[in-house]
PDB file of N, CA and C in Angstrom:
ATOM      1  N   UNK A   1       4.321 -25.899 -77.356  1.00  0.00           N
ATOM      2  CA  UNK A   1       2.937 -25.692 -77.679  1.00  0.00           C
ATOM      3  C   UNK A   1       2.154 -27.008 -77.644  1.00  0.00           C
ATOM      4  N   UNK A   2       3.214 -28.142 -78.456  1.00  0.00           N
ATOM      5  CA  UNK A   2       2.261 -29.410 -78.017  1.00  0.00           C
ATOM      6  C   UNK A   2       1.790 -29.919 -76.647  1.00  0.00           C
ATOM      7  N   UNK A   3       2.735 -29.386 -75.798  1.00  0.00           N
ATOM      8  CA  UNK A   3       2.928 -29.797 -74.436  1.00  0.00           C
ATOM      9  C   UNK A   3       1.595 -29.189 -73.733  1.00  0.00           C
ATOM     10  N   UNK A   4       0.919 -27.869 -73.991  1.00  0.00           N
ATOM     11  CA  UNK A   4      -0.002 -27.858 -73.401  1.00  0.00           C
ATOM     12  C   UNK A   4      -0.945 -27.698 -74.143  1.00  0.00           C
ATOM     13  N   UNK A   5      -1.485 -28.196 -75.173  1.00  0.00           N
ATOM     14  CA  UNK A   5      -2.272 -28.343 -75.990  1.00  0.00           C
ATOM     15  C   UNK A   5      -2.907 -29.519 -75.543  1.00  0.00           C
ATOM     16  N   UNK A   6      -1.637 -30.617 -75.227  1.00  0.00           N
ATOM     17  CA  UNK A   6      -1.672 -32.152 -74.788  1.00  0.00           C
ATOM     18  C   UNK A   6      -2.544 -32.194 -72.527  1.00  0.00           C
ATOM     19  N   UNK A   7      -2.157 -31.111 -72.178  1.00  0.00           N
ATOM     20  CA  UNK A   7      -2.291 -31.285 -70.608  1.00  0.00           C
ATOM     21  C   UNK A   7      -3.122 -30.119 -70.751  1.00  0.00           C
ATOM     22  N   UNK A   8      -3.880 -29.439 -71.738  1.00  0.00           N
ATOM     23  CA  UNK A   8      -5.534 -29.077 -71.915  1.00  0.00           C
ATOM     24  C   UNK A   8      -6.434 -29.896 -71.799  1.00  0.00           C
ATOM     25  N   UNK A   9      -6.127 -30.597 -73.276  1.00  0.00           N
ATOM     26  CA  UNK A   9      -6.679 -31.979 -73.402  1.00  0.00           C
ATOM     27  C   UNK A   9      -6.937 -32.812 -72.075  1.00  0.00           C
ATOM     28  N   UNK A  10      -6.088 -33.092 -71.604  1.00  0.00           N
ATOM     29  CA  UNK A  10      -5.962 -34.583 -70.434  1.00  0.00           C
ATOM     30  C   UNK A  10      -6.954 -33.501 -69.722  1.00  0.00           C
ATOM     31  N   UNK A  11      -6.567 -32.338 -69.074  1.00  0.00           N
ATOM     32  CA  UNK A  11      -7.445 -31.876 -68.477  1.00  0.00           C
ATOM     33  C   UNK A  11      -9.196 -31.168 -68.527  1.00  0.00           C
ATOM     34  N   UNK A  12      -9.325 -31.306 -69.822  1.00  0.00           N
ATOM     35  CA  UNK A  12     -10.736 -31.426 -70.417  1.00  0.00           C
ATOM     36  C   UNK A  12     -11.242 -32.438 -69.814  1.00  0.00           C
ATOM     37  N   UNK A  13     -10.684 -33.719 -70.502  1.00  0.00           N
ATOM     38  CA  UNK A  13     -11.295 -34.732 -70.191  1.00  0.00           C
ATOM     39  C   UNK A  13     -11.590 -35.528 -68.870  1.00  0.00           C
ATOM     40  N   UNK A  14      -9.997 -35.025 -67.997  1.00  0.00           N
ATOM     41  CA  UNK A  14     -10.577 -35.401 -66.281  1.00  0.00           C
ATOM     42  C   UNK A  14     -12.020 -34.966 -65.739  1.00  0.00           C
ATOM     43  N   UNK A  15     -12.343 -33.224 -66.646  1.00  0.00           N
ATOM     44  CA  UNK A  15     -13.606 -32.664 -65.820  1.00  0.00           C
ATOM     45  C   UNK A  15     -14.287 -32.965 -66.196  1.00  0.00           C
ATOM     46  N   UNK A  16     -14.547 -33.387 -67.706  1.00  0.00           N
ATOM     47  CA  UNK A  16     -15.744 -34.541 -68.149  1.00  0.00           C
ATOM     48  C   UNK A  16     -16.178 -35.732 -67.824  1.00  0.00           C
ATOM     49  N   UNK A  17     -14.849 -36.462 -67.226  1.00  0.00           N
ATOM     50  CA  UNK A  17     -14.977 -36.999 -66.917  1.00  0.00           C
ATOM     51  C   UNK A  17     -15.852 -37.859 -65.402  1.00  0.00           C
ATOM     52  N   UNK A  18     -15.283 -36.995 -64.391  1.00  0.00           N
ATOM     53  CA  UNK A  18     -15.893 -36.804 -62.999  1.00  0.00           C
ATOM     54  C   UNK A  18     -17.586 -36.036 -62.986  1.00  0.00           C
ATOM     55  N   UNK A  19     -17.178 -34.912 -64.038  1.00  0.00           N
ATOM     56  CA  UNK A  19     -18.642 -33.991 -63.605  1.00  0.00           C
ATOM     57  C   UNK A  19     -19.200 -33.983 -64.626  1.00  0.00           C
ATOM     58  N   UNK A  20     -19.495 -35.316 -65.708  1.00  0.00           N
ATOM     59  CA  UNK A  20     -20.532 -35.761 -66.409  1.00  0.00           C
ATOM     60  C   UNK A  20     -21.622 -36.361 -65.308  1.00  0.00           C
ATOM     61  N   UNK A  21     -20.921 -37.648 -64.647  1.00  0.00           N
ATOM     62  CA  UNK A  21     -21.706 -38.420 -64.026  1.00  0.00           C
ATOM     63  C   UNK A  21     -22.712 -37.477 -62.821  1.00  0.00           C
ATOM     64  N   UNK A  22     -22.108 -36.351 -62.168  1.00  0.00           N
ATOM     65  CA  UNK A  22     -22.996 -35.937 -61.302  1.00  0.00           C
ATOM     66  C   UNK A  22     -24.273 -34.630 -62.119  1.00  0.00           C
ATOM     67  N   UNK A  23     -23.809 -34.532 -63.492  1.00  0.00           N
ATOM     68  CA  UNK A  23     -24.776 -33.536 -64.258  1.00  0.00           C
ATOM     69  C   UNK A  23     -25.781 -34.388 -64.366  1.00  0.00           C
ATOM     70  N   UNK A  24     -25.564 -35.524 -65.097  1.00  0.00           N
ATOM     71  CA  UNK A  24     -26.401 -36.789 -66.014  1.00  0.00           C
ATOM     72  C   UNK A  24     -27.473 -36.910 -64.518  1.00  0.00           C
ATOM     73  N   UNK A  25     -26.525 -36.965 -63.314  1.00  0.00           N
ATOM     74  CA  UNK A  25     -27.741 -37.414 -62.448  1.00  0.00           C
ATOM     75  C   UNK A  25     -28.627 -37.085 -61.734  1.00  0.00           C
ATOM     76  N   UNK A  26     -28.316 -35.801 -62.098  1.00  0.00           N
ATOM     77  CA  UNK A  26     -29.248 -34.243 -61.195  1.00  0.00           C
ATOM     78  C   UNK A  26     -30.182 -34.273 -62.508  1.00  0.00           C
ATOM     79  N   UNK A  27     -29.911 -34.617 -63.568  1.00  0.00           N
ATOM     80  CA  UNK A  27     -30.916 -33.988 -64.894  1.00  0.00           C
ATOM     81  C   UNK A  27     -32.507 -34.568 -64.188  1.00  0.00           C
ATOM     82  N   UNK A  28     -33.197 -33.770 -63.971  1.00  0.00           N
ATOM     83  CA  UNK A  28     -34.976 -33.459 -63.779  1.00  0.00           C
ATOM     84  C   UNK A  28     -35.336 -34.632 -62.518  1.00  0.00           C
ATOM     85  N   UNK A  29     -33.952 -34.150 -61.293  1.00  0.00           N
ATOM     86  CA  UNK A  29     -34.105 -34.211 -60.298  1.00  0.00           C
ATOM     87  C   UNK A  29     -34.818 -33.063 -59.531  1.00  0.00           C
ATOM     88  N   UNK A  30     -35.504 -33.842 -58.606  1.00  0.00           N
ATOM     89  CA  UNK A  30     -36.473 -32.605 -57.705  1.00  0.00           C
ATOM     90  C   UNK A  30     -35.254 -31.698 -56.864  1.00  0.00           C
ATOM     91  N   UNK A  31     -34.121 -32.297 -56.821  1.00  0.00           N
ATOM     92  CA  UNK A  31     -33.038 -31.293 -55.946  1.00  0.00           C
ATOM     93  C   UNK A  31     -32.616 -29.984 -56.819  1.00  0.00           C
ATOM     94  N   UNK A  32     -33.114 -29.954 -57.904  1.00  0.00           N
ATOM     95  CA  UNK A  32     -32.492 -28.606 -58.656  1.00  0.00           C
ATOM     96  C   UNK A  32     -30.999 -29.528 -59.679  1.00  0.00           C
ATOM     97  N   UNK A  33     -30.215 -28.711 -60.096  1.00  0.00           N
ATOM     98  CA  UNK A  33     -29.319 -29.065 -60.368  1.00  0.00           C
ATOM     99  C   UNK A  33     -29.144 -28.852 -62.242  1.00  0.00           C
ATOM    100  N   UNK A  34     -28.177 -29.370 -63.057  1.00  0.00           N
ATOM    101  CA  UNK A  34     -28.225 -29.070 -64.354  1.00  0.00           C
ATOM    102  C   UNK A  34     -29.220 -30.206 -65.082  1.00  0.00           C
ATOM    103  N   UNK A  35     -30.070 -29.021 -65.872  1.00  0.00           N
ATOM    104  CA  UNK A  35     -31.578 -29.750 -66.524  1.00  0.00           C
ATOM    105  C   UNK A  35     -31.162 -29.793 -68.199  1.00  0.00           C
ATOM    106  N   UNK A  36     -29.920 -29.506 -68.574  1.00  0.00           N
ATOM    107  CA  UNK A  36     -29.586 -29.487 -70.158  1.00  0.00           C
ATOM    108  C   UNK A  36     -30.450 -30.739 -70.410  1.00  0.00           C
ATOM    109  N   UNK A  37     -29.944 -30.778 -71.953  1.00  0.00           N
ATOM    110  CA  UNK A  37     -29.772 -31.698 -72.817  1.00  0.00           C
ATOM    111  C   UNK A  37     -28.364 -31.838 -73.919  1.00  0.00           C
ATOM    112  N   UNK A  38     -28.208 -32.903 -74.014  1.00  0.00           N
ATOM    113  CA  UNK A  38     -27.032 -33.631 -74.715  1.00  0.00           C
ATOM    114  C   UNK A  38     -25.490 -33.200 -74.392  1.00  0.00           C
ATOM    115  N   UNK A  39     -25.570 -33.434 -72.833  1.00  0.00           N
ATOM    116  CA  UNK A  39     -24.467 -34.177 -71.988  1.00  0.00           C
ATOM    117  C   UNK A  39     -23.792 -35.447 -72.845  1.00  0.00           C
ATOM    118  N   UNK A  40     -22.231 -34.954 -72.877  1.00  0.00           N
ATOM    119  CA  UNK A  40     -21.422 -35.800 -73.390  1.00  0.00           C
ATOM    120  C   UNK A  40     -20.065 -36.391 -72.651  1.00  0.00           C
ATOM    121  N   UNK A  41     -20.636 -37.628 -72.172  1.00  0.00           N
ATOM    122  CA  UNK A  41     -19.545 -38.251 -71.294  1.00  0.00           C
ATOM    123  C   UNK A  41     -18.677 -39.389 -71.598  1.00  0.00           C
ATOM    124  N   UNK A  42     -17.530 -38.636 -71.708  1.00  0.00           N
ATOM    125  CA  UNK A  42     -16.031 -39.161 -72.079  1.00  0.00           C
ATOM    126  C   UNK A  42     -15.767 -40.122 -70.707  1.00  0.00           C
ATOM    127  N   UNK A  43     -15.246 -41.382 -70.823  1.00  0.00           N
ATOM    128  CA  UNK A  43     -14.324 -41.758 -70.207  1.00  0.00           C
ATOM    129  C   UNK A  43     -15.216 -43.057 -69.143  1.00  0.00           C
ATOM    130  N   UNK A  44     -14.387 -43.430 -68.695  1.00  0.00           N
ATOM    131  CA  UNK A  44     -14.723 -45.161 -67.566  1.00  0.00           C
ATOM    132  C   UNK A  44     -15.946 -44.639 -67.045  1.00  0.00           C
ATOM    133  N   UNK A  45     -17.006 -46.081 -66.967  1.00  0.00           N
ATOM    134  CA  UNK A  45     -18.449 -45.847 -66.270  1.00  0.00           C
ATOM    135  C   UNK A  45     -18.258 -46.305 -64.855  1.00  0.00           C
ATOM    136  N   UNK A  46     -17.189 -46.325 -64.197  1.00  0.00           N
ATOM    137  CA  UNK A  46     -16.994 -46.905 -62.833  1.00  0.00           C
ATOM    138  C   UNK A  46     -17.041 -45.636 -61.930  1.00  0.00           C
ATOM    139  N   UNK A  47     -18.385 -44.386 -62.735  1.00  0.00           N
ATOM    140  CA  UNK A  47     -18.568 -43.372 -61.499  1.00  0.00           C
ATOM    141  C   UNK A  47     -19.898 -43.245 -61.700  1.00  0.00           C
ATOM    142  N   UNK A  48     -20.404 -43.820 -62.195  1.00  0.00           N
ATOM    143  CA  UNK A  48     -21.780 -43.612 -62.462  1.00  0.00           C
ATOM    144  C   UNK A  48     -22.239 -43.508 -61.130  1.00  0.00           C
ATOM    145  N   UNK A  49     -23.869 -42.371 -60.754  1.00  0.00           N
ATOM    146  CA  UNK A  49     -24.690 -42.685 -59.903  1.00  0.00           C
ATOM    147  C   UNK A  49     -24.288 -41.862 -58.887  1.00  0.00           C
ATOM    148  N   UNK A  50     -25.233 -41.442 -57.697  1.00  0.00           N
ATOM    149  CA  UNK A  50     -24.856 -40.535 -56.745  1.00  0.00           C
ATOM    150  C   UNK A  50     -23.608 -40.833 -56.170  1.00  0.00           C
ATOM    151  N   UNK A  51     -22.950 -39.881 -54.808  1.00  0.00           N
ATOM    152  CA  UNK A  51     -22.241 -40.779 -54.285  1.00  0.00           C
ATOM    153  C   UNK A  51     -22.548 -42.058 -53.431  1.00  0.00           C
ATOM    154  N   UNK A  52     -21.707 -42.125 -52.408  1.00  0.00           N
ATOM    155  CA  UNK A  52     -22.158 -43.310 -51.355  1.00  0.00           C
ATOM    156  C   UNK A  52     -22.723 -42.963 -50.494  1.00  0.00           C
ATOM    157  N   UNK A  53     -22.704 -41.339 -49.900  1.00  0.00           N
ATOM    158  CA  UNK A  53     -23.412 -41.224 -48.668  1.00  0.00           C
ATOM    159  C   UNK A  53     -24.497 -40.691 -49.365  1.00  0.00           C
ATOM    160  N   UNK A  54     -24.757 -40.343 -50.286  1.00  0.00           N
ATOM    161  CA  UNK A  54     -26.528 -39.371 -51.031  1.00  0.00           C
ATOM    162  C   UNK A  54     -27.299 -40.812 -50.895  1.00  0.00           C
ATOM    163  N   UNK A  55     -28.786 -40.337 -50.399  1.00  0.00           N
ATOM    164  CA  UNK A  55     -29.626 -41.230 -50.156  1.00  0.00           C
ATOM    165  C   UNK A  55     -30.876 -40.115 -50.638  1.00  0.00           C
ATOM    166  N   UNK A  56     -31.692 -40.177 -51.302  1.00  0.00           N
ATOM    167  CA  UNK A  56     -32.978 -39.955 -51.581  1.00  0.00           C
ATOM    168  C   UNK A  56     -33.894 -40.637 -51.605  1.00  0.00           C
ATOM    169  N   UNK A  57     -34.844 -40.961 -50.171  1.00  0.00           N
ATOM    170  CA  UNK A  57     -35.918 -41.971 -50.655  1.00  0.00           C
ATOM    171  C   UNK A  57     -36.730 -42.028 -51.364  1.00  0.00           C
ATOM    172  N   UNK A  58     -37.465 -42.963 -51.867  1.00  0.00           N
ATOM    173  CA  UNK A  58     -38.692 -43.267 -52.747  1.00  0.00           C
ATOM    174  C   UNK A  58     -39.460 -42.845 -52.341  1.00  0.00           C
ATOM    175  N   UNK A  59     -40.286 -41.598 -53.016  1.00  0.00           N
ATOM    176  CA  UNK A  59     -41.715 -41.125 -52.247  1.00  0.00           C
ATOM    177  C   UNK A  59     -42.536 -42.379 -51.527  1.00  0.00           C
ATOM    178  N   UNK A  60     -43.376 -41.712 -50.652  1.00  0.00           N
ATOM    179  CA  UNK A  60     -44.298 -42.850 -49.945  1.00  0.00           C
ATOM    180  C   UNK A  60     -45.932 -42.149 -49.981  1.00  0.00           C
ATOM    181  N   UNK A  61     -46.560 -43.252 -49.798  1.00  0.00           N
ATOM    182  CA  UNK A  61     -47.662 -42.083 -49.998  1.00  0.00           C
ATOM    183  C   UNK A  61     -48.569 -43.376 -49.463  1.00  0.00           C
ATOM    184  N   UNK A  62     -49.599 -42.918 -48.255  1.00  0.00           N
ATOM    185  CA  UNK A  62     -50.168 -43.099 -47.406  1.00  0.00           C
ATOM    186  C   UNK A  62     -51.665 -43.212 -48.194  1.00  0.00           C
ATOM    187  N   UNK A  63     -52.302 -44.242 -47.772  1.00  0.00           N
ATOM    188  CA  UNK A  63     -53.791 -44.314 -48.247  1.00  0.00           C
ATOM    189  C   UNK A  63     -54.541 -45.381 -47.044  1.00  0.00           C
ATOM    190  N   UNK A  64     -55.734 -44.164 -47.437  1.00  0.00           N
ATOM    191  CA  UNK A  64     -56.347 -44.156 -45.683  1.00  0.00           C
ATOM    192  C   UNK A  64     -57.139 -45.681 -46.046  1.00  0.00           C
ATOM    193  N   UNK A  65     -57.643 -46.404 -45.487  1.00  0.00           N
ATOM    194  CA  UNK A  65     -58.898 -47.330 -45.393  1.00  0.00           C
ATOM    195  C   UNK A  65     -60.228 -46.857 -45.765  1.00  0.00           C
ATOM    196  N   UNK A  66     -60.727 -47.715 -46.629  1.00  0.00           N
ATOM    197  CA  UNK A  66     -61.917 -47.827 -47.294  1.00  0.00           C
ATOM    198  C   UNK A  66     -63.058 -47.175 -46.131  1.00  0.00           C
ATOM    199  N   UNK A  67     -63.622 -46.174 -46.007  1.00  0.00           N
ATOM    200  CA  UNK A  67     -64.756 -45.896 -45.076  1.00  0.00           C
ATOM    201  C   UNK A  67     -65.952 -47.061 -45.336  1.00  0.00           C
ATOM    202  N   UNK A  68     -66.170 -47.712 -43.908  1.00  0.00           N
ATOM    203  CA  UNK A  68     -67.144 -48.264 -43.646  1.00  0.00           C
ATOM    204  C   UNK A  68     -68.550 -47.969 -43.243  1.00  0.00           C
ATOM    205  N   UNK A  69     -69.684 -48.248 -44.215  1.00  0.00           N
ATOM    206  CA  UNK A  69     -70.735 -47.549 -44.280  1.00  0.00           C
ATOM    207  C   UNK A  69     -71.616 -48.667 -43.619  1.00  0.00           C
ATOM    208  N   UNK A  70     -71.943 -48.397 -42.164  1.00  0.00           N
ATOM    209  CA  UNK A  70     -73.012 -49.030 -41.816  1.00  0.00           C
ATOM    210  C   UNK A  70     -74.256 -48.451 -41.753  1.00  0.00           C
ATOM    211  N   UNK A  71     -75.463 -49.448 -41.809  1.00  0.00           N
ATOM    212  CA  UNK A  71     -76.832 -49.353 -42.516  1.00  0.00           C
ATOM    213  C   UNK A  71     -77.307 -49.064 -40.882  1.00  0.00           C
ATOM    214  N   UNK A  72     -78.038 -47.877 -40.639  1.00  0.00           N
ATOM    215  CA  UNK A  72     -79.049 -47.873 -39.341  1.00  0.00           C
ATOM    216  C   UNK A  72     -79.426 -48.599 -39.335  1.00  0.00           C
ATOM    217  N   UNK A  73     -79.741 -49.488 -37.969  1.00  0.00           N
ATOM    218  CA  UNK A  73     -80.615 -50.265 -37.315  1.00  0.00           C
ATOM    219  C   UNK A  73     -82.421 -50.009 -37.735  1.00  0.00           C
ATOM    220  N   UNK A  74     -82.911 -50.951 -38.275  1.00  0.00           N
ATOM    221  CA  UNK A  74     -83.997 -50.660 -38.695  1.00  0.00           C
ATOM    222  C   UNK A  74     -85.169 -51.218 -37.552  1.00  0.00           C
ATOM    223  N   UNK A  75     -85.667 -49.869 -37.153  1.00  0.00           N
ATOM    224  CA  UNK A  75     -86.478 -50.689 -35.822  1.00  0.00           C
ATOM    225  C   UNK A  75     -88.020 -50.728 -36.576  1.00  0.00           C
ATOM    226  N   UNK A  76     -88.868 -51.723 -36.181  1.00  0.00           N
ATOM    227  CA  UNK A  76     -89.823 -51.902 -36.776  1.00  0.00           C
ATOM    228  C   UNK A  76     -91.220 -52.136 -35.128  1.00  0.00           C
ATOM    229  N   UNK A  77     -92.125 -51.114 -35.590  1.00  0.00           N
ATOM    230  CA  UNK A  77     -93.306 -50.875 -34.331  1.00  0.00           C
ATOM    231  C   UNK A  77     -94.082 -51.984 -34.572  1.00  0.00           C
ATOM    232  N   UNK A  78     -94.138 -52.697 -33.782  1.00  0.00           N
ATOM    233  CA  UNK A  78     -95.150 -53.497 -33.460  1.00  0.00           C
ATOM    234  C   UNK A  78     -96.518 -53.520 -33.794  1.00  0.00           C
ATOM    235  N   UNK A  79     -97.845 -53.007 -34.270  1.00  0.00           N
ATOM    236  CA  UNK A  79     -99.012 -52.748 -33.370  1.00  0.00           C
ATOM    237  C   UNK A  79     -99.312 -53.204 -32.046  1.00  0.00           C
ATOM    238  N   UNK A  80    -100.209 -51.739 -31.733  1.00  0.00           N
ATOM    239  CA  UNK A  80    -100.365 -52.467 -30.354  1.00  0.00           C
ATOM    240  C   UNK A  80    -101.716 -53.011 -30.496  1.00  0.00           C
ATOM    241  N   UNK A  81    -101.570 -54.020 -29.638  1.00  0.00           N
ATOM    242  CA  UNK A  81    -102.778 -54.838 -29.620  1.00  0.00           C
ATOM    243  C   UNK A  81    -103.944 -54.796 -28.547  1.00  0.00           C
ATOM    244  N   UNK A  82    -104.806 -54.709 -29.146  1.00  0.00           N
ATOM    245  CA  UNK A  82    -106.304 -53.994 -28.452  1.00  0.00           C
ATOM    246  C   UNK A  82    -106.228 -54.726 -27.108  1.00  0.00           C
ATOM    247  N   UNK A  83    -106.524 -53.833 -25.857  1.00  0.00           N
ATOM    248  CA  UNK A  83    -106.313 -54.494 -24.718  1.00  0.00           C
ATOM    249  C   UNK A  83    -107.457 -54.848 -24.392  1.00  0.00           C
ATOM    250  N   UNK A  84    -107.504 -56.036 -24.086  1.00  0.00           N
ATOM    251  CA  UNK A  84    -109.072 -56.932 -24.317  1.00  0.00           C
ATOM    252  C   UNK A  84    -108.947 -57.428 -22.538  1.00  0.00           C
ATOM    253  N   UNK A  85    -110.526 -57.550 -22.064  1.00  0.00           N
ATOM    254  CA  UNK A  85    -110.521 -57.980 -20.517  1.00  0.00           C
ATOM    255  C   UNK A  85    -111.907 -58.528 -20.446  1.00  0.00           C
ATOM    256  N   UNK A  86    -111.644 -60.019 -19.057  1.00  0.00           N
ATOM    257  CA  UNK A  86    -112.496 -60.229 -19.246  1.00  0.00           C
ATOM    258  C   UNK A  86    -113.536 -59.341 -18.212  1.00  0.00           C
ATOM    259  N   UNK A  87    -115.002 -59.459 -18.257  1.00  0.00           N
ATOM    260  CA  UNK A  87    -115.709 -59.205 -17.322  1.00  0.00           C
ATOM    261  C   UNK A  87    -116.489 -60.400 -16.549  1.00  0.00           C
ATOM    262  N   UNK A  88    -116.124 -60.308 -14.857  1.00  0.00           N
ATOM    263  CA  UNK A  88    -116.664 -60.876 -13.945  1.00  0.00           C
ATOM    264  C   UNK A  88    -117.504 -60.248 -13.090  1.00  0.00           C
ATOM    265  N   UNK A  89    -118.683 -61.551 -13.355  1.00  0.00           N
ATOM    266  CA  UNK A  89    -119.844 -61.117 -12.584  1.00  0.00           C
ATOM    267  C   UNK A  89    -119.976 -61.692 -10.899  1.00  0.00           C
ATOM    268  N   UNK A  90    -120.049 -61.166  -9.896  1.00  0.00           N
ATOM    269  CA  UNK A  90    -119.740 -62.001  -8.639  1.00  0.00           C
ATOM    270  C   UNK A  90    -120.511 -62.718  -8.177  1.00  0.00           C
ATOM    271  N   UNK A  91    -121.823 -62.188  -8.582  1.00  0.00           N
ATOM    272  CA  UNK A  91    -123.321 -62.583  -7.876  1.00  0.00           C
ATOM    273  C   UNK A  91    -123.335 -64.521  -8.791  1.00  0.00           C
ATOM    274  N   UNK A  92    -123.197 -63.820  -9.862  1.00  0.00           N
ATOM    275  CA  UNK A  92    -123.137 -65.113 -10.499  1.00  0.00           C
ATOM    276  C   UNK A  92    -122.269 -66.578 -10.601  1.00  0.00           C
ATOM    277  N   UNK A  93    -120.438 -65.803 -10.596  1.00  0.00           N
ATOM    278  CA  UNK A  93    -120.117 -66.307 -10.324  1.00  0.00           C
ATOM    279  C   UNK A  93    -119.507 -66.873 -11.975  1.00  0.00           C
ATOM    280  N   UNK A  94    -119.825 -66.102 -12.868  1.00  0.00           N
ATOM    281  CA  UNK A  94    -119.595 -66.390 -14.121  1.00  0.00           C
ATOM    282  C   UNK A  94    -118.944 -64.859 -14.636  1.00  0.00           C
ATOM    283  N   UNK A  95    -118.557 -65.715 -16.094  1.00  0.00           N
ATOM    284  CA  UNK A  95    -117.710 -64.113 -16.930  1.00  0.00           C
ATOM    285  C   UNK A  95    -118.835 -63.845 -18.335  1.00  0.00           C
ATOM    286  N   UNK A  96    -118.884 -62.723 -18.323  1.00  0.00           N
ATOM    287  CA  UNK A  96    -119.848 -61.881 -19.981  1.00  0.00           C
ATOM    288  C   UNK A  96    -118.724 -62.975 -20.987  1.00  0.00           C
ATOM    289  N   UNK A  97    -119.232 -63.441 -22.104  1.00  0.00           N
ATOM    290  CA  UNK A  97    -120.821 -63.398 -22.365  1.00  0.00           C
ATOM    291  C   UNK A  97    -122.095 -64.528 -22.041  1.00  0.00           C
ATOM    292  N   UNK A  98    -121.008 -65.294 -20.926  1.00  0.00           N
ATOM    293  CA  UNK A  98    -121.886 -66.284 -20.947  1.00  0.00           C
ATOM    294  C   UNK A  98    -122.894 -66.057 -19.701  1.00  0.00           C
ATOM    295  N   UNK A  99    -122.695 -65.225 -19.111  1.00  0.00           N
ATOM    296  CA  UNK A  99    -123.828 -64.228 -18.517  1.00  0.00           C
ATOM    297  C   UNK A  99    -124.161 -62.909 -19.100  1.00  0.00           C
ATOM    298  N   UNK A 100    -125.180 -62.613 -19.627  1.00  0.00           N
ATOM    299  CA  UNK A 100    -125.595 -61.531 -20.327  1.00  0.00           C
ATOM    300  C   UNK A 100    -125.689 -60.667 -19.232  1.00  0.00           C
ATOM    301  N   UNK A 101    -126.067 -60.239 -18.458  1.00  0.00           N
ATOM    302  CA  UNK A 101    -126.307 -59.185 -17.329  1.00  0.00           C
ATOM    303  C   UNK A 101    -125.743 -59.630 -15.788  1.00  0.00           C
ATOM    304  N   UNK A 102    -125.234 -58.400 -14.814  1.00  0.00           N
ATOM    305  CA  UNK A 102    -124.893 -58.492 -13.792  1.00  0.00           C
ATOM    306  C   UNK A 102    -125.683 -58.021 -13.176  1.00  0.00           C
ATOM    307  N   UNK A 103    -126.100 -58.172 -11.811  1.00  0.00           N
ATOM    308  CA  UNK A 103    -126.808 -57.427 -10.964  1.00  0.00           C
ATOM    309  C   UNK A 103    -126.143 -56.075 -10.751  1.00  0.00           C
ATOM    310  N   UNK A 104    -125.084 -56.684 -10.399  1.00  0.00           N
ATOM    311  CA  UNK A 104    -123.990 -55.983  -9.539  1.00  0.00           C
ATOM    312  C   UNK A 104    -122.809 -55.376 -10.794  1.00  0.00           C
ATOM    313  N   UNK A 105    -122.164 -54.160 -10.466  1.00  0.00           N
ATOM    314  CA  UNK A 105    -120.765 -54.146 -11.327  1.00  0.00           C
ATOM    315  C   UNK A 105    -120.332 -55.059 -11.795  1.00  0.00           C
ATOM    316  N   UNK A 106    -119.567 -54.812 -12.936  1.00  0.00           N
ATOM    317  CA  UNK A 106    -118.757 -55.912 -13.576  1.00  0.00           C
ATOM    318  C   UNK A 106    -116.968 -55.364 -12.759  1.00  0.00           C
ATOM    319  N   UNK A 107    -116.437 -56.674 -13.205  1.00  0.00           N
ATOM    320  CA  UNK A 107    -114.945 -56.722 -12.337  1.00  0.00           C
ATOM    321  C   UNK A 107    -114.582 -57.048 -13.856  1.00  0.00           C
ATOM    322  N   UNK A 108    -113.650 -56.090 -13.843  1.00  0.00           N
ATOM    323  CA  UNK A 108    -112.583 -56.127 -15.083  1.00  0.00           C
ATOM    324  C   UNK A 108    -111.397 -57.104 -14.438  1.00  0.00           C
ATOM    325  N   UNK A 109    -111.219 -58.066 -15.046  1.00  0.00           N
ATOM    326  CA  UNK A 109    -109.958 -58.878 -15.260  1.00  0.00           C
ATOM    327  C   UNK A 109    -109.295 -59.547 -16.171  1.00  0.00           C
ATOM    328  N   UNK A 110    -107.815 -59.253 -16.500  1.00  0.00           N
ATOM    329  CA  UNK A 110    -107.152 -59.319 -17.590  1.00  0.00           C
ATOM    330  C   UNK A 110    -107.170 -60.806 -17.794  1.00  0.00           C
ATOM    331  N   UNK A 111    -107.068 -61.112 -18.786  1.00  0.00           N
ATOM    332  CA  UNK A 111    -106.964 -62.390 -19.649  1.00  0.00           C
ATOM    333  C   UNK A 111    -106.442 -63.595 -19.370  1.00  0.00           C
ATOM    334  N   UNK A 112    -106.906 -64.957 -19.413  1.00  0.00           N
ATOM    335  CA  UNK A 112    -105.865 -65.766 -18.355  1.00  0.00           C
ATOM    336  C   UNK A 112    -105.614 -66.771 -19.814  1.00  0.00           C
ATOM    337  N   UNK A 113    -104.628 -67.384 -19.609  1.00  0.00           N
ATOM    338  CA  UNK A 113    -104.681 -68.729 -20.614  1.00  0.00           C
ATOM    339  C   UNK A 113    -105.584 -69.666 -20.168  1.00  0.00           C
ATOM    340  N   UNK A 114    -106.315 -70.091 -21.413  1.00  0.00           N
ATOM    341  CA  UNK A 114    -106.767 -71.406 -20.990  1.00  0.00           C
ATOM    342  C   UNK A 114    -106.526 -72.374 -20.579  1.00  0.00           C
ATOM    343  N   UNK A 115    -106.941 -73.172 -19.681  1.00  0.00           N
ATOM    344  CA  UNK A 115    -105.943 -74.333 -18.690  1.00  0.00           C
ATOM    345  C   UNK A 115    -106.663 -75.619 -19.967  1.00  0.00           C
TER     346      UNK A 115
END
């Protein structure tokens, strides 16, 4: 009776041993798995942690660039400026106003710089 009372025992503790570490590490993992509370693990910590080939990466999470807000081009109208001309008289030989009257038509001509 001691004999397997004794190789219960040993064998309790092998399965506590091994399948503590993979309960403890599923607990309020996104893979599902056992979500208890007060897991009790007997025996050497030289199993801690997934195995060697389980890899779960670190979420990643993508963030776009700041939108760049450019200002419309601000166009600004000019006035237009009164189109001014001089008048030439031919007979005379001069421009209004320093001839008050033409005989003849006046000759519209646009504006010259002064020399």
């Amino acid at each position: 009776m001691r004999k397997i009372a004794a190789v219960s025992l040993l064998v309790i503790l092998l399965v506590a041993t091994f399948a503590a570490p993979v309960f403890a590490w599923n607990r309020g993992s996104h893979h599902g798995g056992f979500r208890g509370h007060g897991v009790i693990v007997v025996g050497p910590g030289c199993c801690w942690g997934p195995p060697w080939w389980y890899y779960d990466p670190p979420p990643y999470y993508v963030y776009a660039p700041p939108p760049v807000v450019q200002e419309p081009p601000v166009y600004v109208e000019r006035p237009a400026l009164p189109e001014s001309y001089w008048y030439y008289c031919p007979s005379t030989k001069a421009y209004y106003p320093s001839v008050p009257s033409c005989s003849e038509a006046w000759i519209k001509v646009p504006p010259r710089p002064e020399q």
